[in-house]
Protein backbone atom coordinates (compact mmCIF):
# COMPACT_ATOMS: atom_id res chain seq x y z
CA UNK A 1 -4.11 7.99 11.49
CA UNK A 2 -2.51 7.31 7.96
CA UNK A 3 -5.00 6.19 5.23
CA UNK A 4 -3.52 2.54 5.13
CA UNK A 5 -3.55 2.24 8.99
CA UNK A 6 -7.45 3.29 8.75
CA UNK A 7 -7.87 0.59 5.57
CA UNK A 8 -5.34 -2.38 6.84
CA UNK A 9 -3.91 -3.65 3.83
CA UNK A 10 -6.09 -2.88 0.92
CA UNK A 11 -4.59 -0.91 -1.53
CA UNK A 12 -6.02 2.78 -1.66
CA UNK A 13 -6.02 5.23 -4.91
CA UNK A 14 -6.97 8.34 -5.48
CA UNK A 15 -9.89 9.37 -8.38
CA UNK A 16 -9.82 13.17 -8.42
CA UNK A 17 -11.60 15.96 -10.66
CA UNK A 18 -9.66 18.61 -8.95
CA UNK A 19 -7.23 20.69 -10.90
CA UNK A 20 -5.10 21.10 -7.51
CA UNK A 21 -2.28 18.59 -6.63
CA UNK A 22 -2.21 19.36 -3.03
CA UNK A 23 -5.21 16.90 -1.92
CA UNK A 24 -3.57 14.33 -4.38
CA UNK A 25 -0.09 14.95 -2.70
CA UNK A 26 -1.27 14.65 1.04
CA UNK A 27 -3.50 11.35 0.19
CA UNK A 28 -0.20 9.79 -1.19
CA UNK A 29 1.99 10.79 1.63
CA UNK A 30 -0.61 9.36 3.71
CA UNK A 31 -0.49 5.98 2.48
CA UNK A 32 -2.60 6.02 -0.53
CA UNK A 33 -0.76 3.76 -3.97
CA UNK A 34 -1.79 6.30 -6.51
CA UNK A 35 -4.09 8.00 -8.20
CA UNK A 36 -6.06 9.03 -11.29
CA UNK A 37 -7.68 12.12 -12.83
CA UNK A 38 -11.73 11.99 -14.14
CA UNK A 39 -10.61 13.07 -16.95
CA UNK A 40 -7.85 10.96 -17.86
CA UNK A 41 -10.03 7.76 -17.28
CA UNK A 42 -10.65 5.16 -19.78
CA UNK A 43 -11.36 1.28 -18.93
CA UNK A 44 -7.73 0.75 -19.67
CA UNK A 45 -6.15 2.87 -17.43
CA UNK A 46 -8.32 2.38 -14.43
CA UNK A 47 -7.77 -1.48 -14.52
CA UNK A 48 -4.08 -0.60 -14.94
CA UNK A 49 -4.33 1.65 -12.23
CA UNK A 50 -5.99 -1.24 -10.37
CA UNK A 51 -3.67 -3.85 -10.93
CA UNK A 52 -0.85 -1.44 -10.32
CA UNK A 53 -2.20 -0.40 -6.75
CA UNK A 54 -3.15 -4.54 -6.10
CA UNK A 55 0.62 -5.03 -7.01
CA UNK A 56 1.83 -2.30 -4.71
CA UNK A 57 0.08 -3.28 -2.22
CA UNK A 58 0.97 -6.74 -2.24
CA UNK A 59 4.82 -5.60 -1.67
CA UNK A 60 4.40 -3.33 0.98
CA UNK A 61 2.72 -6.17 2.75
CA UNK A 62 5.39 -7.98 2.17
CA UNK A 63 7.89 -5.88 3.38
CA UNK A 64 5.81 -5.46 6.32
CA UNK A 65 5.90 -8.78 7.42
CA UNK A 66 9.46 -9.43 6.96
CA UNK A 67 10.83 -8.03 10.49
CA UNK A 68 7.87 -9.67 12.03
CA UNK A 69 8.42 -13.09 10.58
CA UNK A 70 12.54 -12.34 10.90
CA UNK A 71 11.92 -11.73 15.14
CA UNK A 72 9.90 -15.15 14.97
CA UNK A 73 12.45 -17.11 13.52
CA UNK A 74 15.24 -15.39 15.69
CA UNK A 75 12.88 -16.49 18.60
CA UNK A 76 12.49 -20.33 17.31
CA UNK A 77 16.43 -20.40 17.15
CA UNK A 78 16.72 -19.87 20.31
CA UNK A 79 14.53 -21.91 21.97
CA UNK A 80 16.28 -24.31 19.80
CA UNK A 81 19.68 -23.45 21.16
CA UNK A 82 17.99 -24.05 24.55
CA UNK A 83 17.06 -27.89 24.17
């Protein structure tokens, strides 16, 4: 199970003190929107990082929905057709 399948659709980043970019690499293939390093932190970036992930987030959700919500109207059309 991916990170965003385990978390639905709230954005997920990373906050890492580790030197390696492996763990940072494998959250992000598993669904997390980024990340940032302790030591790179500041009140600016993290609510930049925040907004960024929302923002993310918010798209993939999006794009998510679109085949559902496509099928549904393909389904109302036909019904349609049928009357």
């Amino acid at each position: 199970m991916g990170i965003q399948e385990a978390t639905s659709k709230r954005p997920i980043f990373v906050y890492t003190d580790s030197v390696n970019q492996a763990p940072v690499a494998k959250a992000l293939e598993l669904g997390a929107v980024g990340y940032i390093h302790k030591n790179e932190i500041n009140t600016n970036l993290l609510f930049y990082t925040i907004r960024s992930a929302i923002g993310r987030q918010q798209q993939l959700n999006i794009l998510k929905e679109q085949p559902k919500l496509e099928f549904e109207k393909r389904q109302r059309n036909r019904r349609i057709r049928k009357i």
